[in-house]
Protein backbone atom coordinates (compact mmCIF):
# COMPACT_ATOMS: atom_id res chain seq x y z
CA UNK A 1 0.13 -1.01 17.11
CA UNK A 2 -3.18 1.10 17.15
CA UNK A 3 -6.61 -1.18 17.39
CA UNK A 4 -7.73 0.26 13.50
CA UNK A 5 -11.70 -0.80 14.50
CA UNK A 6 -11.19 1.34 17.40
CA UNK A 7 -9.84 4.09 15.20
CA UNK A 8 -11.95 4.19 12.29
CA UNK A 9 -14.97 4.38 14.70
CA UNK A 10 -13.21 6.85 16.49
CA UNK A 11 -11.97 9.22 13.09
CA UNK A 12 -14.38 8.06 10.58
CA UNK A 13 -12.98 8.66 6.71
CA UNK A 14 -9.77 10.56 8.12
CA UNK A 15 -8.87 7.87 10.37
CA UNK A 16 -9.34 5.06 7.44
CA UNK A 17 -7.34 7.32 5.20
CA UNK A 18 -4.67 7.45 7.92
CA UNK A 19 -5.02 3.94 8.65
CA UNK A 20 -4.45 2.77 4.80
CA UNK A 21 -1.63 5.41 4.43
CA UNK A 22 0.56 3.62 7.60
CA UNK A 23 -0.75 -0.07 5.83
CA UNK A 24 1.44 1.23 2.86
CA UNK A 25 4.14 1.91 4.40
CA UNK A 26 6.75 -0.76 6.46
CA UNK A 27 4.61 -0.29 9.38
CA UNK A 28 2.78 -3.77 10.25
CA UNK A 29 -1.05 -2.15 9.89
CA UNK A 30 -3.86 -3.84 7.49
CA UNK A 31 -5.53 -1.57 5.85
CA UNK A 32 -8.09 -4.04 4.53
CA UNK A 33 -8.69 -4.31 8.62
CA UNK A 34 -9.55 -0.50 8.79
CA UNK A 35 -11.51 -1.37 5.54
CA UNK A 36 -13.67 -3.81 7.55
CA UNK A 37 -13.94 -1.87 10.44
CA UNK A 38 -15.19 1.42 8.04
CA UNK A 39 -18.23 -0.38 6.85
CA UNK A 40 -18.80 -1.91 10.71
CA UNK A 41 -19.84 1.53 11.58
CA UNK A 42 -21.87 2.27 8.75
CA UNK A 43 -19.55 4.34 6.44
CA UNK A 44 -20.72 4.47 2.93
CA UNK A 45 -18.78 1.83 0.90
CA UNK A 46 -18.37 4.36 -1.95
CA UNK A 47 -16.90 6.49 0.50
CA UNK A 48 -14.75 3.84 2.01
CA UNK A 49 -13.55 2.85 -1.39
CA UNK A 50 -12.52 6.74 -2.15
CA UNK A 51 -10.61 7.59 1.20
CA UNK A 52 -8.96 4.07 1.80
CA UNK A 53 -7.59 4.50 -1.87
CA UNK A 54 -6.38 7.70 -1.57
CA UNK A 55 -4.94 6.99 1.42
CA UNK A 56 -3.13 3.89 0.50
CA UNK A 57 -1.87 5.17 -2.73
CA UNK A 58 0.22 7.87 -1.46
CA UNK A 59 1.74 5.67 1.34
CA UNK A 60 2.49 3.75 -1.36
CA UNK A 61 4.17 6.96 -3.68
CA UNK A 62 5.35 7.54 -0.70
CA UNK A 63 7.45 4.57 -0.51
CA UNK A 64 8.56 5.37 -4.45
CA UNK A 65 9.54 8.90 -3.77
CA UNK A 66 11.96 7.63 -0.96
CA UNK A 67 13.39 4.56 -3.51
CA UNK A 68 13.88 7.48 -5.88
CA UNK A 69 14.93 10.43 -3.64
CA UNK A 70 17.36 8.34 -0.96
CA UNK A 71 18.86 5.47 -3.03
CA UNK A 72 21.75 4.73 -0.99
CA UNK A 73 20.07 4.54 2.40
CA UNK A 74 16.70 1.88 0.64
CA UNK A 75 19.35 0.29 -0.66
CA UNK A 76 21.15 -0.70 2.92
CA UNK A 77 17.90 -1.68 4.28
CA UNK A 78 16.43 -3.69 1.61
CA UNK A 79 20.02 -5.61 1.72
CA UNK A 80 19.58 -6.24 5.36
CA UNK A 81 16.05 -7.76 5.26
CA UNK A 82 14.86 -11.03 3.43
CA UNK A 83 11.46 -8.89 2.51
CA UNK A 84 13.86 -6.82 0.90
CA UNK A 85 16.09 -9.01 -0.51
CA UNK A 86 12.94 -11.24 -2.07
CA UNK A 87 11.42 -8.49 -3.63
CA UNK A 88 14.97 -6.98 -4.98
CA UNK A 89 15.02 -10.78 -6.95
CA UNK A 90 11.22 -10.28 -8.05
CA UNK A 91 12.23 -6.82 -9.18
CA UNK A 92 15.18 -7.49 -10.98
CA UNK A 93 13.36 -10.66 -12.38
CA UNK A 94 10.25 -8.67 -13.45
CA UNK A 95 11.40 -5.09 -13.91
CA UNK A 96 8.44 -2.35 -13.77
CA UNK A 97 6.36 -5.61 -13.80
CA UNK A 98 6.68 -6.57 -10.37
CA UNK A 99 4.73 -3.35 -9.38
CA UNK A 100 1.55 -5.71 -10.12
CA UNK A 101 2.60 -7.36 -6.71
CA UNK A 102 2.75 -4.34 -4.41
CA UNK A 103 -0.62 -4.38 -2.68
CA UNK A 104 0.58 -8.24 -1.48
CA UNK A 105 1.55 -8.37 2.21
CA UNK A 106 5.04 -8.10 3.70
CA UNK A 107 6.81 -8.13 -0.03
CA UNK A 108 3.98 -4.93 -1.90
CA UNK A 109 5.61 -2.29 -0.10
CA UNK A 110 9.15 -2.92 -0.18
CA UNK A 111 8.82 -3.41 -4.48
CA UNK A 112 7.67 0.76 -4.61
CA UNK A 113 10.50 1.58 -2.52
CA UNK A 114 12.55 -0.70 -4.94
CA UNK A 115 10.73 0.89 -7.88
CA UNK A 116 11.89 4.09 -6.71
CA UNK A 117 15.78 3.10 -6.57
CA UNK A 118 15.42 1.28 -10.15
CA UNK A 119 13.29 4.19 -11.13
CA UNK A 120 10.66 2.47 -12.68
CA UNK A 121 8.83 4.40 -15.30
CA UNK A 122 5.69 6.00 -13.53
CA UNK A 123 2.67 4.85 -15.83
CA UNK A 124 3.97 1.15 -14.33
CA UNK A 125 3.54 2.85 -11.02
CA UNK A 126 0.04 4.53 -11.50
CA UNK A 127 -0.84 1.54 -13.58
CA UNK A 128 0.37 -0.82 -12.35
CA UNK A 129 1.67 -0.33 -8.65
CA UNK A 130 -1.91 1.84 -7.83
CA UNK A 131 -4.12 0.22 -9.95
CA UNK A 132 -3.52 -2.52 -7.97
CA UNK A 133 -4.40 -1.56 -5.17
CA UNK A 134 -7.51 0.23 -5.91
CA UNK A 135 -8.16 -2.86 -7.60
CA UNK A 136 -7.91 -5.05 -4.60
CA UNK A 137 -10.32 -2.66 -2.34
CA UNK A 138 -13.03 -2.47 -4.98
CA UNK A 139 -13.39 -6.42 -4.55
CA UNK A 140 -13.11 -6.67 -0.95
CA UNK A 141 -15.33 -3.53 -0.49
CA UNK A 142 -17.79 -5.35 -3.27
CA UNK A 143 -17.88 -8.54 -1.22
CA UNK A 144 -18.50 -7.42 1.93
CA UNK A 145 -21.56 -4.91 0.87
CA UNK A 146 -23.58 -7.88 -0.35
């Protein structure tokens, strides 16, 4: 697992992009890590806030385009894993609602690809499943620039 201070300092906005887009995936990265590490070095927050979220969101359509474009294979591995089976039960449970939870650790990612096999509709994915997430790096960006 890359050291994401190390890489941020080392890419600037690409490598925070990068960073974020691996964080949305199953790979165990923080992106909130190369979030931190992005304003160490003096990147402007605004900046941060733009790339990071970019980044980040299409890991995370990336994650729906698999659920949606290899069903049978998601389904297998979601099966196997508790992660997966969890957020199958949260998904089932809460339908295109659950999207509201994918920017939480270990379970966020797994719900797109699940939104993908269920085929949620996509304004609960921008909305909800994005929003989210933007959400989430406009406070942490917020509270760490004061």
């Amino acid at each position: 697992m890359p050291d994401l201070s190390s890489w941020v300092a080392a890419y600037g906005l690409w490598g925070l992009a990068l960073a974020a887009f691996l964080a949305a995936t199953l790979l165990p990265l923080s992106s909130e890590v190369a979030v931190v590490a992005a304003l160490q070095v003096g990147l402007p927050p605004v900046a941060v806030l733009l790339w990071v979220s970019a980044g980040n969101c299409l890991g995370a359509m990336t994650n729906y385009w698999l659920g949606l474009l290899c069903t049978k294979p998601v389904m297998a591995r979601v099966q196997r894993e508790r992660w997966g089976r969890q957020a199958w039960v949260w998904a089932e449970c809460y339908g295109g609602w659950s999207l509201a939870t994918s920017w939480l650790p270990y379970i966020g990612d797994p719900i797109m690809l699940i939104g993908g096999v269920l085929h949620f509709h996509l304004g609960y994915v921008l909305l909800l499943g994005l929003g989210t997430r933007v959400a989430r790096y406009v406070l942490l960006i917020g509270l760490l620039s004061r």
